[in-house]
Protein backbone atom coordinates (compact mmCIF):
# COMPACT_ATOMS: atom_id res chain seq x y z
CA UNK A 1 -113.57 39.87 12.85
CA UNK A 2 -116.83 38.34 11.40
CA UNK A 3 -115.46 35.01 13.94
CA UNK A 4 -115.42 37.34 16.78
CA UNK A 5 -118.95 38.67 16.36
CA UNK A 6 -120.53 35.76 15.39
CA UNK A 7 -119.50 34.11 19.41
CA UNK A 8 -120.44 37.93 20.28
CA UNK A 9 -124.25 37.29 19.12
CA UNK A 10 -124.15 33.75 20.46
CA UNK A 11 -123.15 35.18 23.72
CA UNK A 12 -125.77 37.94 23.60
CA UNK A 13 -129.49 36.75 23.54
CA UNK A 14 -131.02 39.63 24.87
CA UNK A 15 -129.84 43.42 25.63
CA UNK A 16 -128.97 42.32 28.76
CA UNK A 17 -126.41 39.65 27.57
CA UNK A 18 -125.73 42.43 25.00
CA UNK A 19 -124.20 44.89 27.91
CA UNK A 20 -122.80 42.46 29.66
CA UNK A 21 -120.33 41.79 26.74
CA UNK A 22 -119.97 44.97 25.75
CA UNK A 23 -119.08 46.05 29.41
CA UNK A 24 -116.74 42.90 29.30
CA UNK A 25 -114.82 44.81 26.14
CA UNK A 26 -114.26 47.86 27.02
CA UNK A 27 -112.68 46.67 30.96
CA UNK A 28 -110.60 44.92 28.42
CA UNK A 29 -109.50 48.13 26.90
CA UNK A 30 -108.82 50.87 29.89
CA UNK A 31 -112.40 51.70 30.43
CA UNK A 32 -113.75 52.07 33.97
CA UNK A 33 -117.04 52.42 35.43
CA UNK A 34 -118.04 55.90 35.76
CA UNK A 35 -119.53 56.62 39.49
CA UNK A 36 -119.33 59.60 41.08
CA UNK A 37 -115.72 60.85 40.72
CA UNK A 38 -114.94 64.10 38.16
CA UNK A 39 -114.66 63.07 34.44
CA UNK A 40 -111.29 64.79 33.46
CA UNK A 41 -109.29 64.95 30.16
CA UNK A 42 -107.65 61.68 28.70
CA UNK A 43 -110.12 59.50 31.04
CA UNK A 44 -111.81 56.84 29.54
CA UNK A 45 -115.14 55.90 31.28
CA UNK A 46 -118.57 53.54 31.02
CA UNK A 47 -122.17 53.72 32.60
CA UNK A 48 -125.06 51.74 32.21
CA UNK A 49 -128.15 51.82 33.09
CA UNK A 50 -130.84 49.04 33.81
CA UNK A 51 -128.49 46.32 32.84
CA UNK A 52 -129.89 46.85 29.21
CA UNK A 53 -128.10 50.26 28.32
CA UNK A 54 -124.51 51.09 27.72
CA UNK A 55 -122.32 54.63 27.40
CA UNK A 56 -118.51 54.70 26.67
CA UNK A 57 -116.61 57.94 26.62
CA UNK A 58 -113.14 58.36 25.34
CA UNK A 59 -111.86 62.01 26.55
CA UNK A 60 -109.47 63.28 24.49
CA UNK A 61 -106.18 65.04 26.24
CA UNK A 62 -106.39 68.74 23.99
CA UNK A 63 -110.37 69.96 24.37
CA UNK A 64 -109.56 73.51 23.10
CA UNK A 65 -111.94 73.61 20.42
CA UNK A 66 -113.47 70.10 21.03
CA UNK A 67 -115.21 67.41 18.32
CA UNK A 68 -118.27 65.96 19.82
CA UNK A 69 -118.43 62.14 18.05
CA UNK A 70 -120.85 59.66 18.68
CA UNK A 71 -122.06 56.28 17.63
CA UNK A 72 -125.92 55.05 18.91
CA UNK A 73 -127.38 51.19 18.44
CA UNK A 74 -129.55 49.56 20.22
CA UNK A 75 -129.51 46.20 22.23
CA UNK A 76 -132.89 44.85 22.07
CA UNK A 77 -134.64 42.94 19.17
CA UNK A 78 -138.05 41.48 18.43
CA UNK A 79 -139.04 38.20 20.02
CA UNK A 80 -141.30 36.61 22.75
CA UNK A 81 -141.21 37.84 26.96
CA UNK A 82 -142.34 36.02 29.74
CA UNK A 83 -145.20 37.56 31.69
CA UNK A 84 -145.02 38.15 35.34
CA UNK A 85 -147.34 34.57 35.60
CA UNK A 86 -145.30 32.98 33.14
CA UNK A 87 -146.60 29.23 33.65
CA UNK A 88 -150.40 28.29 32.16
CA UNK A 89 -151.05 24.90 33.49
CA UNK A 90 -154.12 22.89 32.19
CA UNK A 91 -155.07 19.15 31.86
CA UNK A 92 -152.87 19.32 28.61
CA UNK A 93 -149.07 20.01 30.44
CA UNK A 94 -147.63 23.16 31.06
CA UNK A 95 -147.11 26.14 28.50
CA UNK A 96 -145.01 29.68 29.02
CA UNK A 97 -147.15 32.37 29.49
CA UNK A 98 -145.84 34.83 26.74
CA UNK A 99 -146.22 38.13 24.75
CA UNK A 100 -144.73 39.60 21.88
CA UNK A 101 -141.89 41.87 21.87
CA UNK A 102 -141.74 44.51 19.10
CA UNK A 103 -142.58 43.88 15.44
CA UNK A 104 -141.15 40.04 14.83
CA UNK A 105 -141.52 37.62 12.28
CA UNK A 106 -143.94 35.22 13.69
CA UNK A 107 -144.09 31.91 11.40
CA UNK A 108 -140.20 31.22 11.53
CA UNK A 109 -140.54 30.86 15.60
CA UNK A 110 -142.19 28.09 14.71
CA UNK A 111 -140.87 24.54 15.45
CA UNK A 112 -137.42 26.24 16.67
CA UNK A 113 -136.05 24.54 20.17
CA UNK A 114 -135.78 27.63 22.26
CA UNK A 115 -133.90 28.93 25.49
CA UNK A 116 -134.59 30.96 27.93
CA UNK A 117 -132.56 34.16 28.35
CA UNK A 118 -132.30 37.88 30.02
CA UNK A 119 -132.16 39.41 33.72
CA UNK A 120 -133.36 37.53 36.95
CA UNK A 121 -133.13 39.94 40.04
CA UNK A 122 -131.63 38.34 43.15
CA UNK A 123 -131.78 38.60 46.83
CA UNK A 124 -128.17 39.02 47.49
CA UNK A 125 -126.76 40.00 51.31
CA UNK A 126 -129.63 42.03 52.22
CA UNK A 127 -129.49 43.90 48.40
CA UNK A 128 -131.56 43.14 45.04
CA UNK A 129 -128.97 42.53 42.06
CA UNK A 130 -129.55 41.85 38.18
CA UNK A 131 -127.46 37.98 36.96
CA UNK A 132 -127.51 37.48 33.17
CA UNK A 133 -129.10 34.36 32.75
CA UNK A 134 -128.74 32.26 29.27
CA UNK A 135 -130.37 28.98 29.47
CA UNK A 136 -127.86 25.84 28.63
CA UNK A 137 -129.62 24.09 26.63
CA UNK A 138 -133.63 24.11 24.82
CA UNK A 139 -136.37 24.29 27.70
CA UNK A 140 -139.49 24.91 25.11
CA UNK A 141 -140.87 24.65 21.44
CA UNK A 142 -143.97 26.05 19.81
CA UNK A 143 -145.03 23.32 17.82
CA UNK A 144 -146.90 23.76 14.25
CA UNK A 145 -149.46 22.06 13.36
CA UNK A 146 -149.99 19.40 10.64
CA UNK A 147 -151.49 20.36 7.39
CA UNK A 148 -153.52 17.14 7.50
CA UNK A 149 -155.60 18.41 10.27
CA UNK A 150 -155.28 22.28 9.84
CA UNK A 151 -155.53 22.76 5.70
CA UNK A 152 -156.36 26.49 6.00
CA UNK A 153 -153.10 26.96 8.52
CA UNK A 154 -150.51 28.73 5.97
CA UNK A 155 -153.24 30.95 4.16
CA UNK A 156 -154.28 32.22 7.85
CA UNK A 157 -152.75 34.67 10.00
CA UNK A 158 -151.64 33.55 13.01
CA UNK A 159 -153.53 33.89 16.26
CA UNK A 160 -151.10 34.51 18.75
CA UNK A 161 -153.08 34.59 21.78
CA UNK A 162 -154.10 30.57 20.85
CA UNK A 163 -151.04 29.18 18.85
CA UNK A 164 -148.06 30.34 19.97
CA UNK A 165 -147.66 29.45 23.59
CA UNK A 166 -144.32 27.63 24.01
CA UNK A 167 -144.79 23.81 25.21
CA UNK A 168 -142.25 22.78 28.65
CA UNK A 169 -143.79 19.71 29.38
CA UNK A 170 -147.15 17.27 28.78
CA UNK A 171 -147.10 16.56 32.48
CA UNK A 172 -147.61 18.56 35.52
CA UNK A 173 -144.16 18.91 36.83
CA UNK A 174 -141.99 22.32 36.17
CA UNK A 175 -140.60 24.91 39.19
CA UNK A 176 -140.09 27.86 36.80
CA UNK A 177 -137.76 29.67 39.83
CA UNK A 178 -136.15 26.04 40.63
CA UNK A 179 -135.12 25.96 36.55
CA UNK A 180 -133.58 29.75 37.23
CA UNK A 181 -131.98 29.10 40.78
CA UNK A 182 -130.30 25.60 38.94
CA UNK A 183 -128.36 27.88 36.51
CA UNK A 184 -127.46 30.63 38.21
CA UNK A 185 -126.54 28.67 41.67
CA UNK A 186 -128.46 30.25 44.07
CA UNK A 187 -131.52 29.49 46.69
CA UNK A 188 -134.78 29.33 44.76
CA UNK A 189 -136.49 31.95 47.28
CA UNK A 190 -134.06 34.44 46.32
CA UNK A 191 -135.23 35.07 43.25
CA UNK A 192 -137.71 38.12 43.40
CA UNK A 193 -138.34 38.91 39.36
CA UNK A 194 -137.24 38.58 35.68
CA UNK A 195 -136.84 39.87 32.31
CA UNK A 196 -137.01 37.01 30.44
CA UNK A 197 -137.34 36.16 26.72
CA UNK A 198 -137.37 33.31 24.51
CA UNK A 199 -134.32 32.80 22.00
CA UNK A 200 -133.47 29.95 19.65
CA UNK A 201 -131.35 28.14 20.50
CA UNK A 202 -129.06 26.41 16.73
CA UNK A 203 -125.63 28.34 17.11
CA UNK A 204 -124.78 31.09 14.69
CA UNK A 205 -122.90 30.28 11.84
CA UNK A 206 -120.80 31.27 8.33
CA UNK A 207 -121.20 30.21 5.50
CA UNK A 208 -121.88 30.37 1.45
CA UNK A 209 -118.91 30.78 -1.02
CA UNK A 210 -115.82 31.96 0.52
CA UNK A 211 -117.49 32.22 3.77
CA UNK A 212 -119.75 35.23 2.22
CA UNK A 213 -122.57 35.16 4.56
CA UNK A 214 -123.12 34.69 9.12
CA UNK A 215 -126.65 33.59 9.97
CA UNK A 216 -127.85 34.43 13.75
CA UNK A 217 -130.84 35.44 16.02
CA UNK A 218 -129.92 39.25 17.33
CA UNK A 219 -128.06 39.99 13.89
CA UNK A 220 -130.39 43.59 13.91
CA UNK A 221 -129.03 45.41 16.03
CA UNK A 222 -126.12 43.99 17.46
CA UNK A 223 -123.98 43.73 14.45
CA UNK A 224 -124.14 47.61 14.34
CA UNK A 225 -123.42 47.51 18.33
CA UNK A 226 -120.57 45.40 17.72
CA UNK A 227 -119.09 46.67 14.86
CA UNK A 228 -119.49 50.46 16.15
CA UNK A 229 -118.44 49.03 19.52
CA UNK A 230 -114.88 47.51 17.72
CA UNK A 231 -114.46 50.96 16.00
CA UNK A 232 -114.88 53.20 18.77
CA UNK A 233 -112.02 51.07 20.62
CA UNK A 234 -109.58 51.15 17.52
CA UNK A 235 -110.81 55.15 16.73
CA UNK A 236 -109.11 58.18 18.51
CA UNK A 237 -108.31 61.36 18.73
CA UNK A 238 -106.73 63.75 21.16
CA UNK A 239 -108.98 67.00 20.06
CA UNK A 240 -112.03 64.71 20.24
CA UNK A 241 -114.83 63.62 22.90
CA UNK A 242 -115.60 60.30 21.16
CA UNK A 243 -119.28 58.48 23.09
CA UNK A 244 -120.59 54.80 21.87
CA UNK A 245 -123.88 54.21 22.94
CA UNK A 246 -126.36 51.19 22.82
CA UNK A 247 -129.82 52.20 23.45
CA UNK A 248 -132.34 49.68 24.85
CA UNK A 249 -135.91 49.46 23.78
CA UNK A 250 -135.65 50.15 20.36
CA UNK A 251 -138.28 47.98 19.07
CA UNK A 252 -141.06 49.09 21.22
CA UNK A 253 -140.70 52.60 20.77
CA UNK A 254 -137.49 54.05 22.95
CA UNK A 255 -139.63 55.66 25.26
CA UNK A 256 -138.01 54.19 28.38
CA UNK A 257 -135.38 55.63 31.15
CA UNK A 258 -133.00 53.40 29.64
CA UNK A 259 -134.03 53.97 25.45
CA UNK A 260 -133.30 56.65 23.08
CA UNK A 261 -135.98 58.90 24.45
CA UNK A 262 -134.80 59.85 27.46
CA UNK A 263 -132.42 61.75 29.58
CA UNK A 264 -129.57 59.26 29.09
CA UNK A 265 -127.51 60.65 26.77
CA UNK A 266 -128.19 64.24 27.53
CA UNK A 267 -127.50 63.52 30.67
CA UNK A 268 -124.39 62.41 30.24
CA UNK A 269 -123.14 65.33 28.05
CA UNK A 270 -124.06 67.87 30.45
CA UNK A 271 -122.22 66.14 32.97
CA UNK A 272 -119.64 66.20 30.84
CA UNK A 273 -119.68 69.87 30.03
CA UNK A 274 -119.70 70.34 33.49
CA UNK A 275 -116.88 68.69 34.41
CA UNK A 276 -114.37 69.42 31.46
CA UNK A 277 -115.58 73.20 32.09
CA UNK A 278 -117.38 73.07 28.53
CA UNK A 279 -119.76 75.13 27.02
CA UNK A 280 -122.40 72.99 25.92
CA UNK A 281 -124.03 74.92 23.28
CA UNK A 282 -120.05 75.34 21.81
CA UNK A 283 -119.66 71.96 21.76
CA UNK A 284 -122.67 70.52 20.35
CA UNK A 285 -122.11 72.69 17.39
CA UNK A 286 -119.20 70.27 16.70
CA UNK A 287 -120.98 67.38 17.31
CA UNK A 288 -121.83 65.04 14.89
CA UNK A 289 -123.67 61.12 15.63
CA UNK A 290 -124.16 58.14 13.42
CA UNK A 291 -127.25 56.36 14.40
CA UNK A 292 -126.23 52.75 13.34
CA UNK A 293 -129.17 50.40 12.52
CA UNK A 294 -129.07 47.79 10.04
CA UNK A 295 -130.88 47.80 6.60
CA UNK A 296 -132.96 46.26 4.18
CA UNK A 297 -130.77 45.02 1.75
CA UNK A 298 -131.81 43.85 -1.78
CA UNK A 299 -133.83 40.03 -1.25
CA UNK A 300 -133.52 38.37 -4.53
CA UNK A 301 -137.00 36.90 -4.40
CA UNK A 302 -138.78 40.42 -3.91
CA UNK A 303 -136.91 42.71 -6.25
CA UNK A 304 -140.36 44.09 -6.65
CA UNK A 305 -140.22 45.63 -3.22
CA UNK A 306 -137.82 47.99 -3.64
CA UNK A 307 -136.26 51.18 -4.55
CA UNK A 308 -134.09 49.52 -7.47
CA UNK A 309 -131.44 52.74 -7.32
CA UNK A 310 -131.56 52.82 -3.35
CA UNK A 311 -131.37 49.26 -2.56
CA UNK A 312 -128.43 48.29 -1.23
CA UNK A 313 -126.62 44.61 -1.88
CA UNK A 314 -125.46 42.63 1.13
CA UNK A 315 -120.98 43.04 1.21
CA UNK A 316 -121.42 45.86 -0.67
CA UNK A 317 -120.21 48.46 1.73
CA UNK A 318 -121.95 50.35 4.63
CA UNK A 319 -125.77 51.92 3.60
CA UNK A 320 -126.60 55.26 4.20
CA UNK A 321 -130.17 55.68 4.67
CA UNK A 322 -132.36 58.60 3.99
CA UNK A 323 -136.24 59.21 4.42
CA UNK A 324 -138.59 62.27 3.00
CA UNK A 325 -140.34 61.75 6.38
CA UNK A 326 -137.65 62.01 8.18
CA UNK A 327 -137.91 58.74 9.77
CA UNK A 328 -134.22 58.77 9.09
CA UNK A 329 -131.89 61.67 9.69
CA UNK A 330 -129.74 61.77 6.75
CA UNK A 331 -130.03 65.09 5.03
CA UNK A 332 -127.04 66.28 2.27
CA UNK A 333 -125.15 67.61 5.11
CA UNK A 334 -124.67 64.78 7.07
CA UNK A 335 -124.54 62.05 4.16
CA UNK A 336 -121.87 64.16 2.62
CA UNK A 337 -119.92 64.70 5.51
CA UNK A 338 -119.88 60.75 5.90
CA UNK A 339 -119.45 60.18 2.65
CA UNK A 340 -116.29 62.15 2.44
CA UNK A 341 -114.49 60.49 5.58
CA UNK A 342 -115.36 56.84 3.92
CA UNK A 343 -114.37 58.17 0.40
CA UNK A 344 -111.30 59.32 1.80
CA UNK A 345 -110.49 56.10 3.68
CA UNK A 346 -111.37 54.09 0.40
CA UNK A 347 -114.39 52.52 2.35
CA UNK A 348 -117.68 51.62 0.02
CA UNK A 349 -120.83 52.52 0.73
CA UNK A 350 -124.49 52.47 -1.01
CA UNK A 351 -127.69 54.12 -0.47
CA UNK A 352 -131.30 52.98 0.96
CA UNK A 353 -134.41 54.65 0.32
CA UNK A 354 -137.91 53.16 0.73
CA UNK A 355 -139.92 52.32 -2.63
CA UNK A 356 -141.93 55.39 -3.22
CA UNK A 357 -145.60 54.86 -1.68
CA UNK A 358 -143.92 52.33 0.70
CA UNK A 359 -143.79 53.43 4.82
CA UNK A 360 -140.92 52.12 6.09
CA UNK A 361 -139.10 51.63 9.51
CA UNK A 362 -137.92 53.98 11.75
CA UNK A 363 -134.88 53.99 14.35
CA UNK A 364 -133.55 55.45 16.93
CA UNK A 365 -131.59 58.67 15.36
CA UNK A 366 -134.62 61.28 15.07
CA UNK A 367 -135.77 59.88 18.72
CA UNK A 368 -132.52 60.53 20.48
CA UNK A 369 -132.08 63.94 18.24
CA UNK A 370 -135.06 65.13 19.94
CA UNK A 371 -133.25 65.16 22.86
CA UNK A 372 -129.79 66.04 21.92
CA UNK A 373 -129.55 68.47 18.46
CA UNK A 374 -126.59 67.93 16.76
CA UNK A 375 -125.48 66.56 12.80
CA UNK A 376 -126.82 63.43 12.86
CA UNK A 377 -126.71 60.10 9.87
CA UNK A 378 -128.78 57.29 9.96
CA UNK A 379 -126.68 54.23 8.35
CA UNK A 380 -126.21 50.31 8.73
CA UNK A 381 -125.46 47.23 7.11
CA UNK A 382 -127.39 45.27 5.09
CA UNK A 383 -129.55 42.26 5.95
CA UNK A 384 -132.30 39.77 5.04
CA UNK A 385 -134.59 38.79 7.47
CA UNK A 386 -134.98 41.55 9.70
CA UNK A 387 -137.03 40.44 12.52
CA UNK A 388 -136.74 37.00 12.31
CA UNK A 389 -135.47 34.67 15.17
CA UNK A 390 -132.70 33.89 12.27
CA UNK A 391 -131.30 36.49 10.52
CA UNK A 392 -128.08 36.94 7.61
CA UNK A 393 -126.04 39.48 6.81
CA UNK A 394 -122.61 39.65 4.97
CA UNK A 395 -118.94 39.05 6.15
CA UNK A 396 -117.48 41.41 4.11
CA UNK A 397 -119.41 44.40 5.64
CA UNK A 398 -118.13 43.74 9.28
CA UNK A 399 -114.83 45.33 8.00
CA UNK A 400 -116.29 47.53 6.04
CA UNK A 401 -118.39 49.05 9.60
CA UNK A 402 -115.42 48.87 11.83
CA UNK A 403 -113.21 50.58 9.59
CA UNK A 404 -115.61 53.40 8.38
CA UNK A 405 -116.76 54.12 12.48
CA UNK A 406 -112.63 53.88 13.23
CA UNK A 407 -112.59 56.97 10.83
CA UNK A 408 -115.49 58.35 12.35
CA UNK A 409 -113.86 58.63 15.76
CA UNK A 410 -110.52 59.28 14.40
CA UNK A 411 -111.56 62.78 12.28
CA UNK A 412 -112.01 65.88 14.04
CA UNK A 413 -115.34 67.83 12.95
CA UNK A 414 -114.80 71.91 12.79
CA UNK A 415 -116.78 74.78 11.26
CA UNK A 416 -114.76 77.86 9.53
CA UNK A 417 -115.99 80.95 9.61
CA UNK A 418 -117.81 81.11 6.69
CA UNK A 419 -119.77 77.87 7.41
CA UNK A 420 -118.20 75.44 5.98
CA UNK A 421 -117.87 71.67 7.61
CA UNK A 422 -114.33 70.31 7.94
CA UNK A 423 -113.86 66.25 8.83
């Protein structure tokens, strides 16, 4: 599977790439776009929303006393977006006009050949559609500079606003619109907008000793959207309403109409309810959501950084994650009831926890739980090089997800009478 996904993150620059391939999948498998028609029992249905969000639902055929499961990622990761004005032209040639995009890793952008990639909105018969666009081959670089003539350059932070401005071209010649109308084949006044961002463009790849490691841009979070994507498809269950969802937005704080906070997936499940004749308060009280975002795992080179019993080791098995600040949403209840359906499946897993006195990151589980309240865990894989342009993670653990969401969706969650969680 680790083949699969690695062409899956080379085929996915940007969220929008992301949902396009994920949409792609499930058609594959049964699923149909949901529009206006009645959801009904044993139908299997997607929606998206903004190109950059995605919702599958798998309706089981028995709903009698119903098991609410559900999977959330996200689709977006750190890097660099064009502004509206994306071209600076000076005396020197022309640059991209660019900002940053969530929390990345600036220094490794450096000296990378980049593409262009994301959503370019087209005048189409009278109506304004969204084409994925994924440049061919590298249209910029950012350029470091010598150490002869900057000697202070890797002991200063970087200035963003001066040094990292992508270079096209020393001349004076570059039709921004005329580069997007080329690739996607239409007529260059068409083209009314974009959402573009820069992404490198070196293929992903495996390696290391028995093919131990992948190395990829994208790897956080679409290695959880994959691998959550491949176990919801391979996961059932008849007494179940099973939901995979890939959030947009992530990195900048979810609060969009197509990110974790918002109406999306509420939305969805009160349609739902609606039209399966549900009770929603019923059902949510058999509800229980993974949040899957990927984790820190242990970097040889900075033991020092870590929790040394919470750290989790890259093919080790799938890391729960927990947080006194709640900045995940693991609590016993949930972490045991997802510890149990992987122990029972012979699936390993390991713990994270921030070193004490260290703040950590944050995902998307507590956001969307606002919204919707049900049993929620916050877990991943882990990775080095979160936020990078180039990120690695471990082979092994691909199976290791797929399997342990496949016996997510599979188990039915219930509640006896004297409180006590069955899965």
């Amino acid at each position: 599977m680790v083949k699969d996904l690695v062409e899956f993150l080379e085929n996915s620059p940007t969220a929008f790439g992301a949902v396009c391939n994920i949409e792609k999948k499930l058609k594959e498998n049964g699923y149909k776009r949901l529009n206006e028609e009645k959801i009904v029992k044993g139908g299997k249905y997607y929606v998206t929303r903004n190109d950059s969000s995605i919702i599958a639902i798998n309706v089981g055929k028995r709903l009698a006393k119903a098991s609410l499961h559900i999977s959330a990622s996200h689709t977006d990761c750190p890097g660099f977006k064009l502004k509206p004005d994306a071209l600076i032209k000076d005396e020197n040639g022309i640059r991209f006009n660019v900002e940053t995009y969530g929390g990345l890793l600036k220094r490794p952008w450096f000296d990378r050949p980049l593409i262009l990639a994301g959503r370019v909105m087209v005048n189409e018969k009278g109506g304004i559609s969204g084409r994925f666009f994924k440049g061919s081959k590298p249209v910029c670089i950012i350029p470091s500079m010598a150490p002869h003539l900057n000697r202070e350059g890797e002991n200063k932070p970087i200035d963003v606003s001066k040094e990292m401005f992508p270079i096209i071209t020393v001349g004076n010649d570059f039709d921004l619109n005329e580069y997007l109308a080329g690739g996607l084949k239409v007529a260059k006044e068409d083209i009314l907008g974009y959402d573009l961002f820069l992404s490198p463009f070196e293929q992903s790849f495996i390696w290391g000793k028995d093919d131990e490691f992948f190395t990829s841009n994208h790897i956080d979070d679409l290695e959880c959207a994959y691998t959550s994507l491949m176990g919801f498809l391979k996961g059932n269950n008849e007494d179940n309403i099973n939901i995979y969802v890939s959030f947009d937005n992530e990195e900048v704080g979810s609060r969009t109409r197509q990110g974790a906070d918002s109406d999306l997936l509420q939305g969805i499940l009160s349609r739902l309810c609606k039209d399966l004749d549900l009770d929603y308060q019923i059902l949510v009280q058999r509800a229980f959501m993974l949040s899957c975002d990927n984790a820190h795992a242990l970097h040889p080179n900075y033991v020092e950084l870590y929790d040394h019993h919470n750290a989790p080791v890259i093919n080790k098995g799938i890391v729960i994650k927990y947080n006194a600040s709640q900045s995940y949403t693991t609590d016993s209840l949930s972490g045991s009831l997802f510890k149990k359906l992987l122990n029972d499946h012979n699936i390993p897993w390991q713990h994270f926890a921030n070193k004490t006195g260290t703040r950590g990151g944050g995902t998307l589980g507590n956001i969307s739980e606002s919204h919707v309240s049900i049993i929620c865990a916050d877990i991943g894989l882990g990775q080095w090089a979160m936020h990078s342009p180039v990120e690695t993670a471990g082979s092994k653990d691909v199976e290791y997800m797929i399997d342990g969401i496949k016996a997510f969706y599979d188990a039915h969650l219930d509640v006896d009478e004297e409180g006590r969680y069955r899965i």
